[in-house]
PDB file of N, CA and C in Angstrom:
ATOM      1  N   UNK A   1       9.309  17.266  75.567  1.00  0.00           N
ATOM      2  CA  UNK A   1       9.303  15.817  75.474  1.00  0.00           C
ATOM      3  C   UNK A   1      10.682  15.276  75.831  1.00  0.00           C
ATOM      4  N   UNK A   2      11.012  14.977  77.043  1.00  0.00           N
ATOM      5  CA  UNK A   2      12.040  14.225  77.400  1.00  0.00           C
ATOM      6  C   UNK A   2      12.341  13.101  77.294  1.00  0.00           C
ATOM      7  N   UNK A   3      13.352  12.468  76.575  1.00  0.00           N
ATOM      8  CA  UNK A   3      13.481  11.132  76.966  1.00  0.00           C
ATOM      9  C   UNK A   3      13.513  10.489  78.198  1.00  0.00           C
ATOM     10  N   UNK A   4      13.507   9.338  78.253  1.00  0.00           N
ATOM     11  CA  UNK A   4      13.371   8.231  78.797  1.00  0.00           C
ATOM     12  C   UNK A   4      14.381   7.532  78.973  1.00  0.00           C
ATOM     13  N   UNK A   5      15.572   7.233  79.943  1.00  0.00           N
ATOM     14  CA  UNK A   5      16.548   6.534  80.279  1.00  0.00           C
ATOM     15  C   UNK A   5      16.163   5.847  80.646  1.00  0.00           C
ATOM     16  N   UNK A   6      16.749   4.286  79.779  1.00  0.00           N
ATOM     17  CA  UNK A   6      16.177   2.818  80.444  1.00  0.00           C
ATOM     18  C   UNK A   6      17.985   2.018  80.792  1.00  0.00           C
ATOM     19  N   UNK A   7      17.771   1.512  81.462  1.00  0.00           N
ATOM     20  CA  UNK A   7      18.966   0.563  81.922  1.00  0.00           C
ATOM     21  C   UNK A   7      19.172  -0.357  81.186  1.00  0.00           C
ATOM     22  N   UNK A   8      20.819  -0.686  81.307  1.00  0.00           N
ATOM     23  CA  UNK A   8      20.263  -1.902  79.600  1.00  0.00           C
ATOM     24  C   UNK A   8      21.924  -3.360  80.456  1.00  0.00           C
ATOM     25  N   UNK A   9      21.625  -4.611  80.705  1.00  0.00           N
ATOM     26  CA  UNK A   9      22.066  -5.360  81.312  1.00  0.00           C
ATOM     27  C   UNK A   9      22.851  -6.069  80.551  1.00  0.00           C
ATOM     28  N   UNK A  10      24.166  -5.657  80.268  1.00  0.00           N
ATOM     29  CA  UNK A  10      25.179  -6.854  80.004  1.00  0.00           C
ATOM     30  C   UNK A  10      25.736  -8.301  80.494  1.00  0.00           C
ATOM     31  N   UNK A  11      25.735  -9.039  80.308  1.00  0.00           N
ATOM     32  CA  UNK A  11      26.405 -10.309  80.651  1.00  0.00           C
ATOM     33  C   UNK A  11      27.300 -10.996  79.887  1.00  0.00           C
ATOM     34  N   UNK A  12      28.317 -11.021  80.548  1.00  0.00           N
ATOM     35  CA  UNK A  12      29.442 -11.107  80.548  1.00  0.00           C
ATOM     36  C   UNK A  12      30.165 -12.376  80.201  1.00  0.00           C
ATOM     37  N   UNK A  13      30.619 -13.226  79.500  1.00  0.00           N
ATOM     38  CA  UNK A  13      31.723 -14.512  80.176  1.00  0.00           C
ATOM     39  C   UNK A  13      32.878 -14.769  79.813  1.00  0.00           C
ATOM     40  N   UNK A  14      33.459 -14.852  80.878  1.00  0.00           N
ATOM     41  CA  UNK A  14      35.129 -14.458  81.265  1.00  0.00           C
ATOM     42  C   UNK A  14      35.957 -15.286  81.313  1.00  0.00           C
ATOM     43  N   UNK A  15      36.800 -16.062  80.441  1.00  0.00           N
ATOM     44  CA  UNK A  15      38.045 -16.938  80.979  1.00  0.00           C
ATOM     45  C   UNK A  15      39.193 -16.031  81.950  1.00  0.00           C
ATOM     46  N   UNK A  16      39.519 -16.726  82.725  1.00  0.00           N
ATOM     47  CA  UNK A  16      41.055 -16.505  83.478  1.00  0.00           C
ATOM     48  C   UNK A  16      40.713 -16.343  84.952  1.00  0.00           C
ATOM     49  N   UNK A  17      39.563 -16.016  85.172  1.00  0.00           N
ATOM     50  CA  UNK A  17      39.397 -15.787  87.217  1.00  0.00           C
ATOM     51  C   UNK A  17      39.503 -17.054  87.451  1.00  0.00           C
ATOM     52  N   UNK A  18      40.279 -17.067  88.559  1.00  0.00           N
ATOM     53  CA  UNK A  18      41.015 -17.803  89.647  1.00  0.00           C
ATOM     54  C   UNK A  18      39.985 -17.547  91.005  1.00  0.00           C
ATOM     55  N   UNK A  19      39.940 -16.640  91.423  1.00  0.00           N
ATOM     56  CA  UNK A  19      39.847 -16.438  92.651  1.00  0.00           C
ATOM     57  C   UNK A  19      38.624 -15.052  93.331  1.00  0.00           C
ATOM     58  N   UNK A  20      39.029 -14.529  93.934  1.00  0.00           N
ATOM     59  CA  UNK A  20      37.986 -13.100  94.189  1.00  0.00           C
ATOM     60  C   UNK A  20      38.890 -11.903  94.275  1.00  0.00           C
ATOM     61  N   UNK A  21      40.386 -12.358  94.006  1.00  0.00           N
ATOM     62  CA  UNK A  21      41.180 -10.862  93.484  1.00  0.00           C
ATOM     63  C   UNK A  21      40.500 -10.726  92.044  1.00  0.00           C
ATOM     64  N   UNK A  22      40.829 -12.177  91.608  1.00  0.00           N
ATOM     65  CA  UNK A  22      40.077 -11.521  90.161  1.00  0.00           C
ATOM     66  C   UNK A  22      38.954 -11.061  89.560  1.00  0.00           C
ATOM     67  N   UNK A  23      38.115 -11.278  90.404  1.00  0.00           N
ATOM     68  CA  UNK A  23      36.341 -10.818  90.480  1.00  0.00           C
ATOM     69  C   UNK A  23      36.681  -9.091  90.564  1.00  0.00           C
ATOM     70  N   UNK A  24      37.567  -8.578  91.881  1.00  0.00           N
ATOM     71  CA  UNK A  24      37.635  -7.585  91.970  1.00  0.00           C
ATOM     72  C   UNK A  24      38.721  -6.722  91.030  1.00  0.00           C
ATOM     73  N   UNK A  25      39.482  -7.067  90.741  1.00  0.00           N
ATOM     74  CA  UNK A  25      40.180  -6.576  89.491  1.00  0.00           C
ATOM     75  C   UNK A  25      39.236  -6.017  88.178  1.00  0.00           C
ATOM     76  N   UNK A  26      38.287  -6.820  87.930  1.00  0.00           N
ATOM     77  CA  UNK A  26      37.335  -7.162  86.843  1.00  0.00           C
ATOM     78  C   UNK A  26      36.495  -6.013  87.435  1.00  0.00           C
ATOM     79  N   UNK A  27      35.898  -6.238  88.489  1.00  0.00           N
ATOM     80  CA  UNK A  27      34.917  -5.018  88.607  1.00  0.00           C
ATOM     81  C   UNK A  27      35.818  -3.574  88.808  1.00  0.00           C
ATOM     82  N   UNK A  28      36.776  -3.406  89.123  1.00  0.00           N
ATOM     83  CA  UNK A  28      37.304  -1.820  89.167  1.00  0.00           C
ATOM     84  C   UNK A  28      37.188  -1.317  87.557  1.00  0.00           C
ATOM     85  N   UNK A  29      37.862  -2.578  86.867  1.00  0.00           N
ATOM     86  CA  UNK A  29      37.827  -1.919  85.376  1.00  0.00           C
ATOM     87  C   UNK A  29      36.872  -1.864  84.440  1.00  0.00           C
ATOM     88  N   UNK A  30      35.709  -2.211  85.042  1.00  0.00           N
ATOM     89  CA  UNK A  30      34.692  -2.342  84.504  1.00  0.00           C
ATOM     90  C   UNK A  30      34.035  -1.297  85.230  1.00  0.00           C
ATOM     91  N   UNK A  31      33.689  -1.355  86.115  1.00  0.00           N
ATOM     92  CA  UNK A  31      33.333  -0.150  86.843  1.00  0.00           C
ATOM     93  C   UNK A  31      33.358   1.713  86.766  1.00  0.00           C
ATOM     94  N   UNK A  32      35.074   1.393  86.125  1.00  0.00           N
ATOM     95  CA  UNK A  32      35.666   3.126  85.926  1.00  0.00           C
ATOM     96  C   UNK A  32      34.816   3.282  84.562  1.00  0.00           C
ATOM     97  N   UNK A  33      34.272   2.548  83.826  1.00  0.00           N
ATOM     98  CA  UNK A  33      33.709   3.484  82.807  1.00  0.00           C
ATOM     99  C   UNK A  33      32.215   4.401  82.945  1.00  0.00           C
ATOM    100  N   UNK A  34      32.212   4.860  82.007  1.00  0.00           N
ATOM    101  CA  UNK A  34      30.762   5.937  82.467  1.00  0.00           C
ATOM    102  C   UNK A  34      29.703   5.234  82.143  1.00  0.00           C
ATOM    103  N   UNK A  35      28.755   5.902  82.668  1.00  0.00           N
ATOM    104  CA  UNK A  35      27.624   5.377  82.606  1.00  0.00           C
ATOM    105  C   UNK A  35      27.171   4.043  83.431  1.00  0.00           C
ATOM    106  N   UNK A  36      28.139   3.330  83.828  1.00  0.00           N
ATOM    107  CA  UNK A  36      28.068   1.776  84.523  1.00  0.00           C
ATOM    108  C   UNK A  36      27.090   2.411  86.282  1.00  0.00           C
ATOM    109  N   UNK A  37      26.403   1.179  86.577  1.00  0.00           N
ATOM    110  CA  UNK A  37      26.083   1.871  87.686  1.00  0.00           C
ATOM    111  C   UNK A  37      26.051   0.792  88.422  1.00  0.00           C
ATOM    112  N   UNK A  38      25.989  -0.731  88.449  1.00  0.00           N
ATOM    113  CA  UNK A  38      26.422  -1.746  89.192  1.00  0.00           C
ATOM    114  C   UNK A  38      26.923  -2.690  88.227  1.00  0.00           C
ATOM    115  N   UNK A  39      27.988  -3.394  88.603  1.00  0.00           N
ATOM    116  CA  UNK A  39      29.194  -4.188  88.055  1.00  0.00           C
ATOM    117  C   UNK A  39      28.991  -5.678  89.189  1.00  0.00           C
ATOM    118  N   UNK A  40      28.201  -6.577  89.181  1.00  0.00           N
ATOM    119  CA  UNK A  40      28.830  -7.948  90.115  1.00  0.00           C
ATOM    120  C   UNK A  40      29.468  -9.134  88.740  1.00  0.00           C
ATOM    121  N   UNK A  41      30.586  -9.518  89.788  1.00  0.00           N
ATOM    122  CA  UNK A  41      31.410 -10.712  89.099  1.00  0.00           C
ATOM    123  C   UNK A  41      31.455 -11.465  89.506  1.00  0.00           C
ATOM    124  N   UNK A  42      31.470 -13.217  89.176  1.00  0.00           N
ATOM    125  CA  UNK A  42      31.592 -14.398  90.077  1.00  0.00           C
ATOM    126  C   UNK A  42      32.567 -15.205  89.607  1.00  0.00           C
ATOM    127  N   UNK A  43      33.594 -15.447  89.903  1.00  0.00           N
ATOM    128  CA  UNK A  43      34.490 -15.772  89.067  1.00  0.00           C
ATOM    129  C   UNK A  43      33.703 -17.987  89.262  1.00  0.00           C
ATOM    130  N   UNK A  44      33.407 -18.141  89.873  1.00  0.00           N
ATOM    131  CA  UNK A  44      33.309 -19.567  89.747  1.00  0.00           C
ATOM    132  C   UNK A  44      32.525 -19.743  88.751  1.00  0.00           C
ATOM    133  N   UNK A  45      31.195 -18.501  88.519  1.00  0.00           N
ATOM    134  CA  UNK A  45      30.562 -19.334  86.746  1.00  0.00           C
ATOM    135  C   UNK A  45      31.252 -18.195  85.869  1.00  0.00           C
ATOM    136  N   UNK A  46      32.274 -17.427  85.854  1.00  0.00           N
ATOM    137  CA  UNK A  46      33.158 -17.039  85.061  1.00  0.00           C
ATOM    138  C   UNK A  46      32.193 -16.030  84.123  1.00  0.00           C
ATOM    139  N   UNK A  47      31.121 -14.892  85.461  1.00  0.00           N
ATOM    140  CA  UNK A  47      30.720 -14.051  84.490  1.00  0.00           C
ATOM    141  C   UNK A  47      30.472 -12.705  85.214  1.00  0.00           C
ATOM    142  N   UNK A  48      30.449 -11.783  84.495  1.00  0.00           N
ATOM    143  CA  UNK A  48      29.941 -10.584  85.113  1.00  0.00           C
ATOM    144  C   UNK A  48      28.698 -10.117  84.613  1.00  0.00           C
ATOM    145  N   UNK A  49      27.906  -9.486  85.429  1.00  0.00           N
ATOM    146  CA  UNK A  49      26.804  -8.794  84.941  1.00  0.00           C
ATOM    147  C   UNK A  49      26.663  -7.327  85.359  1.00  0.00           C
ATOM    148  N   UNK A  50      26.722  -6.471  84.235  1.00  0.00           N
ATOM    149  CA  UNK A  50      26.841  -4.749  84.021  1.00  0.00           C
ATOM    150  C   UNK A  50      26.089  -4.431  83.908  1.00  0.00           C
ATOM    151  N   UNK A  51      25.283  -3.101  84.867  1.00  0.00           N
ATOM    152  CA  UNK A  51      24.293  -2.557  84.776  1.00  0.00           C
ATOM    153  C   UNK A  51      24.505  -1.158  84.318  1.00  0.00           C
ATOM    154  N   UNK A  52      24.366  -0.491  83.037  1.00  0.00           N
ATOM    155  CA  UNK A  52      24.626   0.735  82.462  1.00  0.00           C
ATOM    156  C   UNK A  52      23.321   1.555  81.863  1.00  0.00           C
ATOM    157  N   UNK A  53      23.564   2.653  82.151  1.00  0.00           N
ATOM    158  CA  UNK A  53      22.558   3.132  81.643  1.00  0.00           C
ATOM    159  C   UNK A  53      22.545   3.344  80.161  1.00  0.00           C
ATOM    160  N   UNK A  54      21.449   2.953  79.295  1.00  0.00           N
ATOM    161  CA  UNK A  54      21.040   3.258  78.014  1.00  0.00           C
ATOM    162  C   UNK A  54      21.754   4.700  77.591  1.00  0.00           C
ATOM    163  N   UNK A  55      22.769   4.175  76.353  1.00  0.00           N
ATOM    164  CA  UNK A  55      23.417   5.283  75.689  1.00  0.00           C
ATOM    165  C   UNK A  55      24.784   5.387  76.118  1.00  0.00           C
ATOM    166  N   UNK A  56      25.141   4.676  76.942  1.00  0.00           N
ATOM    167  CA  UNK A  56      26.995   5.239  77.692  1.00  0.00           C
ATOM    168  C   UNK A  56      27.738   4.296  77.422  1.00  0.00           C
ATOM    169  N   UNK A  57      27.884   3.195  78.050  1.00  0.00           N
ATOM    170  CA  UNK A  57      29.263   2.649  78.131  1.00  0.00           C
ATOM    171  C   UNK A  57      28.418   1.477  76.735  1.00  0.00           C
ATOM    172  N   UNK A  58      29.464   1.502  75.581  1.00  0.00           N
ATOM    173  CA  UNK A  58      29.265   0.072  74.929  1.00  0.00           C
ATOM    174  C   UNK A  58      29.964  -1.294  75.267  1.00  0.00           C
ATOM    175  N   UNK A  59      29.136  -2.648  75.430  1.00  0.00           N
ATOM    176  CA  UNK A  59      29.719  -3.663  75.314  1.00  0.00           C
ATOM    177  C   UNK A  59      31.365  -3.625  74.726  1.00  0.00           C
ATOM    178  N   UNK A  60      31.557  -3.642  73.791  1.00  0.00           N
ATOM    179  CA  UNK A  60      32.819  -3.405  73.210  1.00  0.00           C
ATOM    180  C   UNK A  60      33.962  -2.743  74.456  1.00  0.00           C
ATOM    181  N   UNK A  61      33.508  -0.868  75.246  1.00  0.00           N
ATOM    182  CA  UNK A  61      34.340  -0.872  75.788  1.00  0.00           C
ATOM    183  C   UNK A  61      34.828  -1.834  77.284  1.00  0.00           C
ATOM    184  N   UNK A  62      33.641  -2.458  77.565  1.00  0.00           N
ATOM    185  CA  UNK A  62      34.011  -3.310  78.723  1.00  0.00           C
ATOM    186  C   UNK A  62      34.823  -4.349  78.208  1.00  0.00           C
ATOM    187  N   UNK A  63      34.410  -4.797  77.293  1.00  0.00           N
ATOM    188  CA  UNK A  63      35.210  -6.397  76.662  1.00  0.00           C
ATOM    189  C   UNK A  63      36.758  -5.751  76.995  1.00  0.00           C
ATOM    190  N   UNK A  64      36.760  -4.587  76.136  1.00  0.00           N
ATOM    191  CA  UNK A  64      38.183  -4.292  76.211  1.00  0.00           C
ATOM    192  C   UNK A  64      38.948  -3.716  77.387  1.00  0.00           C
ATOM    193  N   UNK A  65      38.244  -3.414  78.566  1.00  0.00           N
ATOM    194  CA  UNK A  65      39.067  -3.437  79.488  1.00  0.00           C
ATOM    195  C   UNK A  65      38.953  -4.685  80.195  1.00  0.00           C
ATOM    196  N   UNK A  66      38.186  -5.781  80.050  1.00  0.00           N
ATOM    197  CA  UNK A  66      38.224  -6.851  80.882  1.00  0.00           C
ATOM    198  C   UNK A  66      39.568  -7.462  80.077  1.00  0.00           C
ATOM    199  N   UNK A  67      40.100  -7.473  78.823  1.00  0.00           N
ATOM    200  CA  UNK A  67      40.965  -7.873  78.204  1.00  0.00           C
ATOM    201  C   UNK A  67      42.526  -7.324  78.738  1.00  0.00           C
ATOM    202  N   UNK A  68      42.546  -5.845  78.666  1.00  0.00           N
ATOM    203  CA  UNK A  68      42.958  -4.917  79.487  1.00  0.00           C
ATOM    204  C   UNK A  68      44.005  -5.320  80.655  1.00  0.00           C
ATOM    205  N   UNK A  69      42.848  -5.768  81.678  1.00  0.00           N
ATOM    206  CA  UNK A  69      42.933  -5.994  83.014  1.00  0.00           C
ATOM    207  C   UNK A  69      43.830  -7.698  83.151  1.00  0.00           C
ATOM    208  N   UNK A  70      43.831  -8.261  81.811  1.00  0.00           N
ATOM    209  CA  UNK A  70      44.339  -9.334  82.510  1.00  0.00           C
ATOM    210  C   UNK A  70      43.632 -11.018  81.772  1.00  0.00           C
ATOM    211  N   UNK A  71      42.161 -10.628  81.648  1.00  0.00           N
ATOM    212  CA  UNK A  71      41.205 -11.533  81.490  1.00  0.00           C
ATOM    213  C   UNK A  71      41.124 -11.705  79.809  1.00  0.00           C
ATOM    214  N   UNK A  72      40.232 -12.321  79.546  1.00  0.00           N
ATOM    215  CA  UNK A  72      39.763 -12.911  78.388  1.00  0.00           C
ATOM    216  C   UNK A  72      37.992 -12.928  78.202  1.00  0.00           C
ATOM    217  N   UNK A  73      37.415 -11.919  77.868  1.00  0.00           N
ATOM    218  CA  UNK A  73      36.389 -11.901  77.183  1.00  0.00           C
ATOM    219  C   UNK A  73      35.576 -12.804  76.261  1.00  0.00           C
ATOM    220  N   UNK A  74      34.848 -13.608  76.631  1.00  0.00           N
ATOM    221  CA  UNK A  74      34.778 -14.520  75.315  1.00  0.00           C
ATOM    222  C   UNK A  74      33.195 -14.757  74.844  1.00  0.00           C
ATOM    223  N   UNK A  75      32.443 -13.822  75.115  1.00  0.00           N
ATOM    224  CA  UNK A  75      31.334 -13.275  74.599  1.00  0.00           C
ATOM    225  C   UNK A  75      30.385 -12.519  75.446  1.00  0.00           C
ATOM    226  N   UNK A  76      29.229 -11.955  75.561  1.00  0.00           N
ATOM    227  CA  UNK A  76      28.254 -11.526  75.889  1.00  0.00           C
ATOM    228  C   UNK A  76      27.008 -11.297  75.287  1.00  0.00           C
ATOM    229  N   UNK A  77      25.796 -10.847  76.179  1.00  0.00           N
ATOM    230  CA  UNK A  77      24.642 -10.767  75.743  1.00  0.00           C
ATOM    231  C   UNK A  77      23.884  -9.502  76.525  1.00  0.00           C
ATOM    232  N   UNK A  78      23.372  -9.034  75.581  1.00  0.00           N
ATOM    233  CA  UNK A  78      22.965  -7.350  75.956  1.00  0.00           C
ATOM    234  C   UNK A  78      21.145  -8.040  76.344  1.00  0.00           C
ATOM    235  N   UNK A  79      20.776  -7.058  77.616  1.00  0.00           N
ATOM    236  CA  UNK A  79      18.940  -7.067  77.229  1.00  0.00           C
ATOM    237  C   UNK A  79      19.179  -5.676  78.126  1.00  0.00           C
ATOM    238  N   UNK A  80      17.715  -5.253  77.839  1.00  0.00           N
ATOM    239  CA  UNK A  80      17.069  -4.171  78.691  1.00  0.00           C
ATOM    240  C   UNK A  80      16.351  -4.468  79.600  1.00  0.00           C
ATOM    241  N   UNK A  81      16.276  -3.298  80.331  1.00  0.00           N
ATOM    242  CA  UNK A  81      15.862  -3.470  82.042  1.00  0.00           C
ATOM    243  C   UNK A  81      14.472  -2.522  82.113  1.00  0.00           C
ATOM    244  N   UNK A  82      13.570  -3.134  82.423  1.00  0.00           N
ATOM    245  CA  UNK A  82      12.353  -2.596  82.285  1.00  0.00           C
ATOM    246  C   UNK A  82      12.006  -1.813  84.130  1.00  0.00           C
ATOM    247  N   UNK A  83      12.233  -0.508  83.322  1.00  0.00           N
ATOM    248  CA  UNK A  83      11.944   0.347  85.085  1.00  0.00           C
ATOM    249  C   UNK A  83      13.216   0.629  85.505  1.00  0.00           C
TER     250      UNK A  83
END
């Protein structure tokens, strides 16, 4: 009986992007963690959305490298990805 890996979708919202260095800044460090498997950022509605697989990277460690990197974290919202 194997589990079942489901994808689970963070969203993100970010004070401090300026521009699309900072979109890309945001996605490298968000990106290097495990489990992440697509990272897009828009800095004009000031959010990212993380696609990780169920069980790896927690909310928490992204907040803290988006903090990390420069930015300001200032909440998110977890759902799952069906398929």
């Amino acid at each position: 009986m194997g589990e079942v890996s489901h994808d689970h979708l963070v969203l993100i919202q970010i004070d401090g992007m300026h521009c699309h260095r900072c979109e890309q800044a945001i996605q490298r460090a968000i990106g290097s963690l495990a489990g992440v498997r697509e990272v897009e950022v828009d800095f004009l509605s000031g959010q990212a959305s993380v696609l990780v697989e169920r069980g790896t990277t927690q909310a928490a460690a992204m907040l803290d490298a988006i903090n990390q990197a420069g930015y300001r974290a200032t909440g998110f919202v977890e759902r799952d990805v069906d398929g």
